[in-house]
Protein backbone atom coordinates (compact mmCIF):
# COMPACT_ATOMS: atom_id res chain seq x y z
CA UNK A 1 2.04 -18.60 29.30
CA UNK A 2 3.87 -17.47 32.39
CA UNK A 3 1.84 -17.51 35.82
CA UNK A 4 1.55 -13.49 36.58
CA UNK A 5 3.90 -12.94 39.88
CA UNK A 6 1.18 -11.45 42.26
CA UNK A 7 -0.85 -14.50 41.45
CA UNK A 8 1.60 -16.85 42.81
CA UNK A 9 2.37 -14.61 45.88
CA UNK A 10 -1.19 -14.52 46.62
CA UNK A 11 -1.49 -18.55 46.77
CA UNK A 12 1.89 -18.58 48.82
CA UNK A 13 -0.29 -16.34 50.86
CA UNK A 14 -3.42 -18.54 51.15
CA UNK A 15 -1.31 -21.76 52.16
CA UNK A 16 0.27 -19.43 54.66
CA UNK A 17 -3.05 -18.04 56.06
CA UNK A 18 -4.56 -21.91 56.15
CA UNK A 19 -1.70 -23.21 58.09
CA UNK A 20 -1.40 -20.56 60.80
CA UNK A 21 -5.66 -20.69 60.83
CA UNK A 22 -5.47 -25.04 60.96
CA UNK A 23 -2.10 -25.54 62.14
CA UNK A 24 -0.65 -23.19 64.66
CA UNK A 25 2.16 -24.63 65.72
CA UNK A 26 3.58 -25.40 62.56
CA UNK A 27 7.58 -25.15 61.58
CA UNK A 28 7.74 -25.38 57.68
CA UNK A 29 5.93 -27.34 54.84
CA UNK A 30 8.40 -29.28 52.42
CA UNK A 31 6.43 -29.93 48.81
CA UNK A 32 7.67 -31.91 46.20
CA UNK A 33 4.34 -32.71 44.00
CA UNK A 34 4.74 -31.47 40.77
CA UNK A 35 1.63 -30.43 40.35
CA UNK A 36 1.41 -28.66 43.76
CA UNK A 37 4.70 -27.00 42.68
CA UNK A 38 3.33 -25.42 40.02
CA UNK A 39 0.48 -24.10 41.69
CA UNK A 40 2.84 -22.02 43.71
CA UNK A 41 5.66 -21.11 41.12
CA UNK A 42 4.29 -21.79 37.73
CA UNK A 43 6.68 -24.09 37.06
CA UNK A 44 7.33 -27.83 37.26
CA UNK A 45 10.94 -29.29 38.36
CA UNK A 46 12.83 -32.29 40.19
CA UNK A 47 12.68 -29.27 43.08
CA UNK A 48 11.29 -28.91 46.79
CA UNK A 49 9.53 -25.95 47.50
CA UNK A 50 9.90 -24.56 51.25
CA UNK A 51 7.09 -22.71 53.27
CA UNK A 52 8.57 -21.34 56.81
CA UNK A 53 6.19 -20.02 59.50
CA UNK A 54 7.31 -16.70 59.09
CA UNK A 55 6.09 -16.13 55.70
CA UNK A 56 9.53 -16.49 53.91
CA UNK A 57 9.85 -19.26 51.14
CA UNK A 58 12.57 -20.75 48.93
CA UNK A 59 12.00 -23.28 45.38
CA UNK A 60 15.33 -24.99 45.32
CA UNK A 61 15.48 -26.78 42.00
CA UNK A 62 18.08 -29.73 41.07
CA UNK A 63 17.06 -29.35 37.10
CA UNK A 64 16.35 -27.32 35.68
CA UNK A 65 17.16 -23.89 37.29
CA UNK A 66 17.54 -22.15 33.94
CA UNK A 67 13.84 -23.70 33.11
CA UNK A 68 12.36 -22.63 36.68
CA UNK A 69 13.90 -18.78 36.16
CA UNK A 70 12.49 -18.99 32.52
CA UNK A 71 8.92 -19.59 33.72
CA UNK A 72 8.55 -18.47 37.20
CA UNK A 73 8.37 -15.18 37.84
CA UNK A 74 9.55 -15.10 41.57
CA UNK A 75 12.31 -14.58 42.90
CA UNK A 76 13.92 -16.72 45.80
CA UNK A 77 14.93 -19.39 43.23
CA UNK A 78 17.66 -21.28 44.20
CA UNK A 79 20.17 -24.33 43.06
CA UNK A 80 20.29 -27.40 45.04
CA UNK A 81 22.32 -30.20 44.94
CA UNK A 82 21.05 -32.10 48.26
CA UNK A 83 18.72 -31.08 50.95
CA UNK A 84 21.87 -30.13 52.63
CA UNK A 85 21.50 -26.81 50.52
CA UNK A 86 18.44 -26.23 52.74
CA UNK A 87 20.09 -25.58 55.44
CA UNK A 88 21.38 -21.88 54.95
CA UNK A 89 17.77 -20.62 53.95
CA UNK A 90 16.18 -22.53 57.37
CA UNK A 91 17.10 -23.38 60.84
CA UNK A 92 18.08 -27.30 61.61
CA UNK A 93 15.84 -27.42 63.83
CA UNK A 94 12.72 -28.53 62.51
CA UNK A 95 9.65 -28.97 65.49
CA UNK A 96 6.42 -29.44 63.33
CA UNK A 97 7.27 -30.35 60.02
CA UNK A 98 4.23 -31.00 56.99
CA UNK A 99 4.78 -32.64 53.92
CA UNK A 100 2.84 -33.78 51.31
CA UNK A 101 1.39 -37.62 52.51
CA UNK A 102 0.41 -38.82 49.31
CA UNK A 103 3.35 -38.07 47.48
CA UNK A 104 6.35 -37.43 50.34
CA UNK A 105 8.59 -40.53 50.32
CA UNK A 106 10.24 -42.70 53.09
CA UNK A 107 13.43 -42.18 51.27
CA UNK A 108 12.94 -38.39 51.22
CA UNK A 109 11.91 -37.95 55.00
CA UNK A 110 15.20 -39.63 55.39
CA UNK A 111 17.20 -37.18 53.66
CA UNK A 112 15.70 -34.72 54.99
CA UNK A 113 16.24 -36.00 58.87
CA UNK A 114 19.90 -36.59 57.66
CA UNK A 115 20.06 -32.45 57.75
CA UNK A 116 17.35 -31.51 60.08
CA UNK A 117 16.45 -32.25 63.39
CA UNK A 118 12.48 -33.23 62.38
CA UNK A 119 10.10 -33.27 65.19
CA UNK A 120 6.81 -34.15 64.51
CA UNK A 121 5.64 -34.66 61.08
CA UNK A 122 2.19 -34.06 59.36
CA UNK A 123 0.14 -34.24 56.41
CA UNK A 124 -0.44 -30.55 54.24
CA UNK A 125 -2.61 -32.66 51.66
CA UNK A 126 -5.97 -31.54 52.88
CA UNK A 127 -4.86 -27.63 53.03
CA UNK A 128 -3.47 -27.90 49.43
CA UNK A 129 -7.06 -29.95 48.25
CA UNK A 130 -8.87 -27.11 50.13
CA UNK A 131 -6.64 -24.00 48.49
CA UNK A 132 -6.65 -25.22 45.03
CA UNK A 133 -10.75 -25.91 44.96
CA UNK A 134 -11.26 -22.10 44.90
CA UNK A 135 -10.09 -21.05 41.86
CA UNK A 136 -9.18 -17.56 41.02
CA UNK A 137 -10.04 -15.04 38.15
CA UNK A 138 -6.96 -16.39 36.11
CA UNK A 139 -7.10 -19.66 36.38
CA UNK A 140 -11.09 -19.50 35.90
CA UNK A 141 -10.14 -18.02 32.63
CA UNK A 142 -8.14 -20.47 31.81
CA UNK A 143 -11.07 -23.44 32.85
CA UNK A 144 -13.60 -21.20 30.37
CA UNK A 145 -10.74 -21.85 27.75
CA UNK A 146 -10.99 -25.17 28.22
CA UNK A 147 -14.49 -26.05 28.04
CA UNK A 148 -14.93 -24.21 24.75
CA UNK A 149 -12.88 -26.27 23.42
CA UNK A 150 -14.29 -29.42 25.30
CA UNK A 151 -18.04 -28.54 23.97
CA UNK A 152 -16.33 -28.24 20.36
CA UNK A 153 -14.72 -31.33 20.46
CA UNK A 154 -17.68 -33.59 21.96
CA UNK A 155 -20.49 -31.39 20.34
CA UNK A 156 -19.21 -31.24 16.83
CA UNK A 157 -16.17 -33.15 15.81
CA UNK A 158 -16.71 -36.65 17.58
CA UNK A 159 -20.00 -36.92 15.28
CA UNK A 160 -17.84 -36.58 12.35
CA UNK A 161 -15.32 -39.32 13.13
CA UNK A 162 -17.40 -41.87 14.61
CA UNK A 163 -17.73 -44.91 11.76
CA UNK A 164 -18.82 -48.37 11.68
CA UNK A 165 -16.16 -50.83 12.19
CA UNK A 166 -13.44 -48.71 14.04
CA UNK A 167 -12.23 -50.33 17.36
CA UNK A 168 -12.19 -48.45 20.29
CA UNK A 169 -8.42 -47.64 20.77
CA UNK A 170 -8.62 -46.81 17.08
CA UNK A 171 -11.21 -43.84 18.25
CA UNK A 172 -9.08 -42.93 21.36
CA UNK A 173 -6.47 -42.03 19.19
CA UNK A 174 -8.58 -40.07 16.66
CA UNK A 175 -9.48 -38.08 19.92
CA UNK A 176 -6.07 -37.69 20.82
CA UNK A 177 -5.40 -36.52 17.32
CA UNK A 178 -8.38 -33.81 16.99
CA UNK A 179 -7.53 -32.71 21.07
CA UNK A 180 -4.01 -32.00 19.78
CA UNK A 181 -4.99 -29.92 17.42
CA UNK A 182 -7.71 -27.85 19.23
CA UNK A 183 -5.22 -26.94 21.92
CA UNK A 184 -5.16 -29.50 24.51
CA UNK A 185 -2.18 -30.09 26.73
CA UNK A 186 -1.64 -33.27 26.19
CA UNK A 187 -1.53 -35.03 29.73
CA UNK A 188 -4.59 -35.90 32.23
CA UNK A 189 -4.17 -36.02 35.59
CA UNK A 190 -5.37 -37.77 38.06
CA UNK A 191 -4.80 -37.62 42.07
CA UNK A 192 -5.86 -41.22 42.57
CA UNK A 193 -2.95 -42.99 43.51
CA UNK A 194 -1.05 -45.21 40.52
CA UNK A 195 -4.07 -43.77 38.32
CA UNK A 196 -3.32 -44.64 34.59
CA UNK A 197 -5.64 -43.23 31.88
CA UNK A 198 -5.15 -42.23 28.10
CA UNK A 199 -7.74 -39.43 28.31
CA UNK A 200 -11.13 -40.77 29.56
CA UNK A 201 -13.30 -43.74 29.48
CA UNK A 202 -14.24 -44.68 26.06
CA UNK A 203 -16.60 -47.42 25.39
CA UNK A 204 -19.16 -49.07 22.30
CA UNK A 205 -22.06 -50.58 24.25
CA UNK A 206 -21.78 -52.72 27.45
CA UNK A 207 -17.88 -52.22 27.56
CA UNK A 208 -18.67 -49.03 29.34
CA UNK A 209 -20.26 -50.75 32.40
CA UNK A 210 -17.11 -53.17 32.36
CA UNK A 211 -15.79 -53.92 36.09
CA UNK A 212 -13.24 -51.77 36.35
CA UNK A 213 -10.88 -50.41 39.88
CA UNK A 214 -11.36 -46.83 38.92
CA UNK A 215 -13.13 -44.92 41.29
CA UNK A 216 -15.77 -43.86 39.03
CA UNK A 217 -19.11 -44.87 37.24
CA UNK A 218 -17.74 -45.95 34.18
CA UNK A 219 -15.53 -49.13 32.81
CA UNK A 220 -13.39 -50.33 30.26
CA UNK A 221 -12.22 -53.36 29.10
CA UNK A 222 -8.77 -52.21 28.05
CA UNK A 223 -6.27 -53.56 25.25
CA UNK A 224 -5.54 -56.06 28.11
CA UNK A 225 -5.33 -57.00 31.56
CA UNK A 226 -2.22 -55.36 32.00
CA UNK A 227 -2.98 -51.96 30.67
CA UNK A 228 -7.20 -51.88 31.68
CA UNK A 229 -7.34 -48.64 29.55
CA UNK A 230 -7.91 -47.13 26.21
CA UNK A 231 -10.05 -49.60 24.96
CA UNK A 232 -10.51 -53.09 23.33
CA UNK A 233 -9.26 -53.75 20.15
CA UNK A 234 -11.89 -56.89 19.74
CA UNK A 235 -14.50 -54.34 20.30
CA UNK A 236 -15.90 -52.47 16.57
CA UNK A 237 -18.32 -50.21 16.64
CA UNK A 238 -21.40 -51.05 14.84
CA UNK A 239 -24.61 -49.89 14.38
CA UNK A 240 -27.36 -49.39 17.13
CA UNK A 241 -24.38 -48.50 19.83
CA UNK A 242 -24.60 -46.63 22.29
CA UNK A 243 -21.07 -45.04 22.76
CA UNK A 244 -19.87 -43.17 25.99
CA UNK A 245 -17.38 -41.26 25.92
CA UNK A 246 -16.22 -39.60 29.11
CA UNK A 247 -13.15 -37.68 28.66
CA UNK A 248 -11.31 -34.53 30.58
CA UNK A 249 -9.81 -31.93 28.70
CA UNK A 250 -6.80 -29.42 29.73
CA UNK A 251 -5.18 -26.42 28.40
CA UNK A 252 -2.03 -24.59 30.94
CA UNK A 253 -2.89 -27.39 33.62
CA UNK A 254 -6.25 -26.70 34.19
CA UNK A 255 -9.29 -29.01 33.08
CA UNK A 256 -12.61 -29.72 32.54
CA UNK A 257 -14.73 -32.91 32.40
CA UNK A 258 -17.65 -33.66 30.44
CA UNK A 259 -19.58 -37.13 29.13
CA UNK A 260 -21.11 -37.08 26.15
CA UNK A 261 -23.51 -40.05 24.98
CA UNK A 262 -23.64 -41.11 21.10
CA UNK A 263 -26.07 -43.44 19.52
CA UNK A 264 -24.80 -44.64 16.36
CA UNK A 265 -27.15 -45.80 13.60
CA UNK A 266 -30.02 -45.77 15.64
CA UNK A 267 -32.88 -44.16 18.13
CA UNK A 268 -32.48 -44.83 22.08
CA UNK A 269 -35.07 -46.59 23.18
CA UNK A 270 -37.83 -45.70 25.47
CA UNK A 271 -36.23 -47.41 28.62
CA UNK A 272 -32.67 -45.17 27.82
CA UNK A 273 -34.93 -42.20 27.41
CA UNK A 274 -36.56 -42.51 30.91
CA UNK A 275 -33.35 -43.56 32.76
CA UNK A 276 -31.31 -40.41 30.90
CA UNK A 277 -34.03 -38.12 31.67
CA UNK A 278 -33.83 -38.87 35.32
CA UNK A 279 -29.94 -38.57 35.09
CA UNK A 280 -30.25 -34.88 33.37
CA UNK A 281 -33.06 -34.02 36.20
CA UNK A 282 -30.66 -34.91 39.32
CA UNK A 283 -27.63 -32.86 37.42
CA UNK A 284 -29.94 -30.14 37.26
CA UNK A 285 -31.29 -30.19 41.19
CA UNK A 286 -27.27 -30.90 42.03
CA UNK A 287 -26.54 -27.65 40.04
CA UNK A 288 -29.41 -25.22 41.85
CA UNK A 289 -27.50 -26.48 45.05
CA UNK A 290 -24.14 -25.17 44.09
CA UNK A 291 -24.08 -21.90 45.95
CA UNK A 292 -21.60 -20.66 48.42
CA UNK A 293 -22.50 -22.32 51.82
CA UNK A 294 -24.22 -25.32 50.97
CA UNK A 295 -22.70 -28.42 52.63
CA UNK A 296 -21.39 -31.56 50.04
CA UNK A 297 -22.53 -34.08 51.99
CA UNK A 298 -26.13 -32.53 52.16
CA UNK A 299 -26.37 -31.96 48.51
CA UNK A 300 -25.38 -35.91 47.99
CA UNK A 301 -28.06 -36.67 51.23
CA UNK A 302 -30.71 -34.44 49.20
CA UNK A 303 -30.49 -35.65 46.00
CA UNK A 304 -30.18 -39.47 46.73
CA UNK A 305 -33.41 -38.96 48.81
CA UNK A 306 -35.29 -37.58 45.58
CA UNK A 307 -33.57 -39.84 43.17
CA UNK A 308 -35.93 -42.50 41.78
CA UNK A 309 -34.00 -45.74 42.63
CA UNK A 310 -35.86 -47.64 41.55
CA UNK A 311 -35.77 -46.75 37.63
CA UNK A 312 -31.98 -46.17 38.90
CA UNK A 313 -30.97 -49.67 39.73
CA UNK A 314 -27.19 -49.46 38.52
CA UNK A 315 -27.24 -45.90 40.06
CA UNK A 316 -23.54 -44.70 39.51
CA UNK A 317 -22.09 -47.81 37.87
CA UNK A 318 -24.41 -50.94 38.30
CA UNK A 319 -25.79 -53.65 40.28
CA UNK A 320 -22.58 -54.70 41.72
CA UNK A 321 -20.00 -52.04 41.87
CA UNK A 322 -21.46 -48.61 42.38
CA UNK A 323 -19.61 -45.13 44.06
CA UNK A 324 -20.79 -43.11 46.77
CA UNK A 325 -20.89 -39.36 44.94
CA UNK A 326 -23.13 -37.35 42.12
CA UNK A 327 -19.78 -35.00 41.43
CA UNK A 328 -15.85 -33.78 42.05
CA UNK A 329 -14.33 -31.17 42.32
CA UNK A 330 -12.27 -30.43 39.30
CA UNK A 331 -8.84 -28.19 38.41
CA UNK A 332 -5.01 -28.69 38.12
CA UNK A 333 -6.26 -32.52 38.52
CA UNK A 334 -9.60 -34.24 37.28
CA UNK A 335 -10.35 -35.43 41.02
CA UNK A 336 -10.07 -32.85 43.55
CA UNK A 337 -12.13 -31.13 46.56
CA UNK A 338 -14.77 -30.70 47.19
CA UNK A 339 -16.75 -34.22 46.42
CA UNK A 340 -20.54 -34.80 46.34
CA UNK A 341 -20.45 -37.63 48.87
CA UNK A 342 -20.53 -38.28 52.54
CA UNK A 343 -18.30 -37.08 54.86
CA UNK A 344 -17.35 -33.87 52.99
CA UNK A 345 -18.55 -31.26 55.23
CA UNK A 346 -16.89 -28.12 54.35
CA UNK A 347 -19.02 -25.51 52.65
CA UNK A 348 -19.20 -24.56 49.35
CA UNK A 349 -17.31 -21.69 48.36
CA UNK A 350 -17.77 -19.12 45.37
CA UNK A 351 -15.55 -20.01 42.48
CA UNK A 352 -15.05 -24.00 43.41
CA UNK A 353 -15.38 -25.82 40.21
CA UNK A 354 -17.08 -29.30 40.62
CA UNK A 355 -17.74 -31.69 37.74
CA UNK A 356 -21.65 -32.93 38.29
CA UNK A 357 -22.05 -37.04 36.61
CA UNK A 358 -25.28 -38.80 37.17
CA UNK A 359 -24.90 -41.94 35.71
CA UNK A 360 -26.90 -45.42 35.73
CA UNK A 361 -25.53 -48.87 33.45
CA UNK A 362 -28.51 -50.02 31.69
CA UNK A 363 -27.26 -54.58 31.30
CA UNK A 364 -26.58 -54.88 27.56
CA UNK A 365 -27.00 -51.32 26.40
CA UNK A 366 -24.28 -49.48 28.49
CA UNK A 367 -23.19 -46.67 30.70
CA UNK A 368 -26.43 -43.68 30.23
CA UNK A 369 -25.82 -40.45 31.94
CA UNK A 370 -24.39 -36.92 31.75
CA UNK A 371 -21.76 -34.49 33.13
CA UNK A 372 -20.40 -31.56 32.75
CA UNK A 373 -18.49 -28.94 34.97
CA UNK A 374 -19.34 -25.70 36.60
CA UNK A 375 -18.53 -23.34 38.50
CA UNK A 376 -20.00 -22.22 42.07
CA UNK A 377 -22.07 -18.68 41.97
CA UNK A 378 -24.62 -17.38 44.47
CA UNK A 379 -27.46 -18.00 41.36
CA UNK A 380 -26.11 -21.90 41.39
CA UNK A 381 -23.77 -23.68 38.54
CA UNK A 382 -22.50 -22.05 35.71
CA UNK A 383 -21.77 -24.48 33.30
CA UNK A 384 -18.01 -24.29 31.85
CA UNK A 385 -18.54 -27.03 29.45
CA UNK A 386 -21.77 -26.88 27.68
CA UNK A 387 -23.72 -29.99 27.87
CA UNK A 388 -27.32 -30.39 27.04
CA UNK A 389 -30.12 -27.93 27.48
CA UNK A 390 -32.61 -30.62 28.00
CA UNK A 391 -33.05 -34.40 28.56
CA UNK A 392 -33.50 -35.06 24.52
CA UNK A 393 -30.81 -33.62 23.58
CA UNK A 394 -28.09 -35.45 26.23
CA UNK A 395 -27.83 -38.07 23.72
CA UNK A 396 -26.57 -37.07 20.32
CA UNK A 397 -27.75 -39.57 16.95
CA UNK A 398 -25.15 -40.27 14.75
């Protein structure tokens, strides 16, 4: 379970390399994100981690230390009481300071100026997005891991548990249950700020197209306006349903994402057949395109152009509310770099993992679609997650 030492030294290394390549004149990087943490220790604390321009780096750790020493394997781990403590490891003087934008408090910038003299300050977000969507050996082998046990799940235990009459938090928590026991981690996360989900959109017919603010195809009603997740308790399944069931799956940090479609007690019908076909088609011409060097934004541009709209009317979500992508990038968190959209420019690079979702709300049938996630190669996506071989099979009968 422990992170293997020159692993972590050789990420330390990468942020180091992409801030002298982006950010010459910079002075240190302060990082406090949990998740960002762990990517460069292997551990997760109430902690800042310190990058200085000269290569040298310090994890001072309020609680726990005996945890962090436990399950990092580096060494410059160090107590801290206050950022105060910072201030033998680093000079006060602070010209070009980065911290993490999305995450850095107000309050914490203030401590920190209370013991530094700060000069400018910057955002590190974007070099930590673009660091963590190339994913090495080990923690590709720990993605594989995942989406074995992803297929499992959604391939053969979810037919086995679906019934008619059982509300749709009451099949959230069967999930839970089964994920548990396969070897899930027990947490999804999300970088989308104030992001709240169980583990995935679950839905029974049209309550997967329900408005929704999550930046994503799919909807749910939730057990009530305060908590718009898990699922409505009014809602029983029954039979000729089409149930979506879009869920992420993590083992050691890492995850996958895959939707899987259900029809319960019934055949799709000729109109879902067409509109998933076309889905499954654009996942496939989005996965030929995922080779190192191919631009984001000009996979999105090329497959939008082919795409036939106008069988597609709820294209990624429906009428009203759609998003602007065909896939994400996918890893410690279920959104990260690179996105299929506009505006993301930066090549593709071997060993980015990007979950591909195609997706189109059909009024009074539900959310149709697929995804799964793979895995950039020179020969295009490898698939880390299964999914379907062809359009028929995207669908499973119950």
């Amino acid at each position: 379970m422990i992170t293997p030492k020159k692993e972590l030294l050789n990420r330390i290394r990468k942020i180091h390399t992409m801030m002298d390549d982006e950010h010459p004149d910079w002075s240190a990087v302060f990082i406090v994100d949990k998740v960002n943490q762990y990517y460069l220790t292997g551990t997760m604390q109430n902690a800042i981690f310190v990058l200085k321009n000269d290569g040298d780096y310090g994890y001072f750790v309020r609680g726990s230390l005996e945890r962090a020493k436990l399950e990092s394997p580096l060494e410059h781990i160090f107590p801290m009481v206050s950022y105060k403590d910072l201030q033998g490891f680093m000079d006060t003087a602070c010209p070009h300071a980065f911290v993490e934008g999305d995450v850095f408090s107000f309050t914490m910038m203030e401590r920190l100026n209370k013991y530094f003299k700060i000069g400018k300050i910057s955002s590190c977000d974007d070099i930590f997005y673009n660091a963590r969507a190339v994913k090495s050996e080990h923690e590709l082998k720990i993605m594989r891991e995942s989406g074995i046990q992803h297929a499992h799940l959604l391939d053969d235990i979810v037919p086995t548990i679906l019934r008619e009459g059982m509300s749709e938090p009451e099949l959230t928590a069967r999930l839970y249950t089964e994920m548990i026991a396969l070897g899930y981690q027990g947490i999804t996360r999300f970088s989308m700020f104030q992001t709240e989900l169980i583990i995935g959109h679950i839905g029974f017919g049209e309550s997967s197209v329900f408005p929704t603010c999550f930046d994503g195809p799919g909807g749910n009603r939730g057990t009530s306006p305060a908590v718009p997740t898990v699922g409505s308790r009014e809602r029983l399944l029954k039979k000729g349903d089409l149930v979506f069931i879009d869920i992420a799956y993590g083992v050691r940090g890492y995850h996958t994402d895959r939707t899987q479609l259900y029809m319960f007690g019934a055949e799709p019908t000729r109109e879902m057949l067409k509109i998933q076909h076309e889905c499954w088609r654009i996942e496939q011409e989005v996965v030929k395109r995922l080779t190192p060097g191919n631009i984001p934004s000009r996979v999105y541009a090329e497959i939008m152009a082919e795409a036939d709209l106008e069988l597609l009317t709820n294209f990624m979500g429906n009428a009203h509310e759609q998003v602007k992508f065909v896939g994400h990038g996918v890893g410690l968190r279920v959104d990260e770099y690179p996105v299929l959209a506009r505006g993301f420019d930066r090549p593709l690079e071997e060993n980015m993992t990007i979950a591909v979702e195609p997706k189109n709300g059909l009024a009074g049938v539900g959310l149709l679609g697929v995804e799964d996630t793979f895995v950039v190669t020179p020969k295009g996506g490898e698939s880390l997650t299964g999914g379907a071989d062809n359009p028929h099979d995207s669908i499973i009968v119950v």
